[in-house]
Protein backbone atom coordinates (compact mmCIF):
# COMPACT_ATOMS: atom_id res chain seq x y z
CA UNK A 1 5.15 38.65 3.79
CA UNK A 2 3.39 37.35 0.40
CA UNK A 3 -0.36 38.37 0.38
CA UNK A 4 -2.62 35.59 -0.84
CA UNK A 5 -6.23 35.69 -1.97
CA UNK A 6 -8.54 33.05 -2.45
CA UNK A 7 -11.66 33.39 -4.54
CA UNK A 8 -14.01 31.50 -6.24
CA UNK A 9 -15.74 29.05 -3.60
CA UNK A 10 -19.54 28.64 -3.17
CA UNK A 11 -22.21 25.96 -3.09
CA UNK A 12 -22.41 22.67 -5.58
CA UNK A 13 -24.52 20.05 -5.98
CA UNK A 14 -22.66 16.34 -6.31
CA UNK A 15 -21.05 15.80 -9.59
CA UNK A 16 -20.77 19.35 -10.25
CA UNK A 17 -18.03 21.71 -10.98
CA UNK A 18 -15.89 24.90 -9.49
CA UNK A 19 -12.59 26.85 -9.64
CA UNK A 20 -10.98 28.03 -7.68
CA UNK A 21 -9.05 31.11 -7.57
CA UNK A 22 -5.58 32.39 -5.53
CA UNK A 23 -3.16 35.43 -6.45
CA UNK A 24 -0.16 36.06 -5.07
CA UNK A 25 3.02 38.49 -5.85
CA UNK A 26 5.09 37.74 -8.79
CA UNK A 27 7.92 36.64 -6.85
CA UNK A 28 6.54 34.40 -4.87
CA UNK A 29 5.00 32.94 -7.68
CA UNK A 30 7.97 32.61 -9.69
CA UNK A 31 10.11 31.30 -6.29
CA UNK A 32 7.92 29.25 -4.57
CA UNK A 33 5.55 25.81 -4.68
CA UNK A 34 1.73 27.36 -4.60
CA UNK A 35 -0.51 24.64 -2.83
CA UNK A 36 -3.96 24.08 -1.82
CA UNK A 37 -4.77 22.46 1.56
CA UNK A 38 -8.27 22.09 2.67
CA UNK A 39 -10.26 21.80 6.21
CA UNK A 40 -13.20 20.02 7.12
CA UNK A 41 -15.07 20.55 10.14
CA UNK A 42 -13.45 18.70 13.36
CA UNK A 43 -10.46 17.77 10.85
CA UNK A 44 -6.79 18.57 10.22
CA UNK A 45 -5.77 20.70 6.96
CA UNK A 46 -4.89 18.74 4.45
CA UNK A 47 -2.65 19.33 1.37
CA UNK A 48 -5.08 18.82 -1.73
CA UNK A 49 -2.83 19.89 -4.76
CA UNK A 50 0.42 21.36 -5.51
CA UNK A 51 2.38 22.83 -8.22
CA UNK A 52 6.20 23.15 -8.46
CA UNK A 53 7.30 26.79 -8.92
CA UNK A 54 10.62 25.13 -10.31
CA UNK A 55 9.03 22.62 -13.45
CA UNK A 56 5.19 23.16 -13.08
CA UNK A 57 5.47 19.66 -11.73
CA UNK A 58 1.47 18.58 -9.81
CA UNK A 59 1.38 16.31 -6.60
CA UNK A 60 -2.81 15.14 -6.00
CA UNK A 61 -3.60 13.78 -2.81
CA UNK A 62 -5.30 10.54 -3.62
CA UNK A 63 -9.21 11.88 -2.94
CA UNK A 64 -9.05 13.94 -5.33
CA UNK A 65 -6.87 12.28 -8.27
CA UNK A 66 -8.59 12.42 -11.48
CA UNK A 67 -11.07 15.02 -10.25
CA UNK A 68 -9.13 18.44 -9.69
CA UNK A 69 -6.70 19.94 -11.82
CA UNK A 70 -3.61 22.83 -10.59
CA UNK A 71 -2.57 24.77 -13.05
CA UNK A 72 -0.85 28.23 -13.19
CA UNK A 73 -1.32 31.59 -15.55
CA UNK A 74 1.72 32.88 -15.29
CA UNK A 75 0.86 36.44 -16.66
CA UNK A 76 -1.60 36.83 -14.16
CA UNK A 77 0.53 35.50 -11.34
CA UNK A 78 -2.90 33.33 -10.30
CA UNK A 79 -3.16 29.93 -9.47
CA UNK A 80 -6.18 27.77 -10.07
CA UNK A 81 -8.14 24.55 -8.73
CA UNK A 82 -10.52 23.13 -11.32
CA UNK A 83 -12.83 20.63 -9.03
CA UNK A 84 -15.32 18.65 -11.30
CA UNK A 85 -17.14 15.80 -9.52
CA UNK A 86 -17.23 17.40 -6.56
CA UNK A 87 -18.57 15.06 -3.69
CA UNK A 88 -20.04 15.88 -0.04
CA UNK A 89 -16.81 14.84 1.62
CA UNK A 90 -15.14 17.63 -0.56
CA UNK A 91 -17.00 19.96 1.84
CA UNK A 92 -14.42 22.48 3.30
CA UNK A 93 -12.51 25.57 3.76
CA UNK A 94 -9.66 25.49 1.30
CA UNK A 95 -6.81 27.77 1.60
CA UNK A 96 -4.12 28.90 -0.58
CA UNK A 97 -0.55 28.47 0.29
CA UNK A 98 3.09 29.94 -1.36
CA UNK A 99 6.64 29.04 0.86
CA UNK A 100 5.23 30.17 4.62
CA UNK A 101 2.39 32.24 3.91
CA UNK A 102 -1.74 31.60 3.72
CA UNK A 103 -4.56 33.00 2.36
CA UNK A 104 -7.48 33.38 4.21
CA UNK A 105 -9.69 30.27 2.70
CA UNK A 106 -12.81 30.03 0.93
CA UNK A 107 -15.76 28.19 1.73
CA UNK A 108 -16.41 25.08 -0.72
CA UNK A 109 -19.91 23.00 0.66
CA UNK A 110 -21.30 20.27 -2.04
CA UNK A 111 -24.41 18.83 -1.52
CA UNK A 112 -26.08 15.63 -2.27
C-alpha cells in the first residue's frame, strides 16, 4: 500500500492563491496517474486534476480550467496543485490519489 500525504491547504480570500502539496513512493510515482479529487460538504468527490505517470499528460475538470495547474518534481517524488483565483465554491477537502490508494485530504476554505 502507497502512503500519500497531502499538505499545503489553509484559508484564502477570493482571487487568491495556494499549492498544494502530495508525496508518495517513487514507484508509485513513476507507475501510476497521481490525481486530485476534491469534496464539498453534502457532495460527491470529484476528480479536479490529473497527471499521466506515462507522458506527464494533464486532464482539468472544467471548474477549474485555466485556474489550477498539476505538475510533478520528479526528484522529489511530489506532486503539486497550483490554485490561483480561488473562488468560494472551491471550498473543500481535497485529497491526493496514486492507482488505488488516498491520502488523507487537506482542508482548502476560500472566502469572499
Amino acid at each position: 500500500q502507497v502512503q500519500l500525504r497531502e499538505s499545503g491547504g489553509g484559508l484564502a480570500q477570493a482571487g487568491g492563491s495556494l499549492r498544494l502539496s502530495c508525496t508518495t513512493s517513487a514507484r508509485a510515482f513513476a507507475l501510476y496517474n497521481m490525481e486530485w479529487f476534491r469534496q464539498a460538504p453534502g457532495k460527491e468527490r470529484v476528480l479536479v486534476a490529473a497527471i499521466r505517470g506515462v507522458n506527464d499528460d494533464t486532464d482539468y475538470a472544467d471548474s477549474v480550467k485555466g485556474r489550477f495547474t498539476i505538475f510533478k518534481d520528479k526528484a522529489k517524488n511530489m506532486v503539486y496543485l497550483q490554485m490561483d483565483n480561488l473562488k468560494p465554491e472551491d471550498t473543500a477537502v481535497y485529497y491526493c490519489k496514486s492507482g488505488t490508494d488516498w491520502g488523507r485530504g487537506t482542508q482548502v476554505t476560500v472566502s469572499a
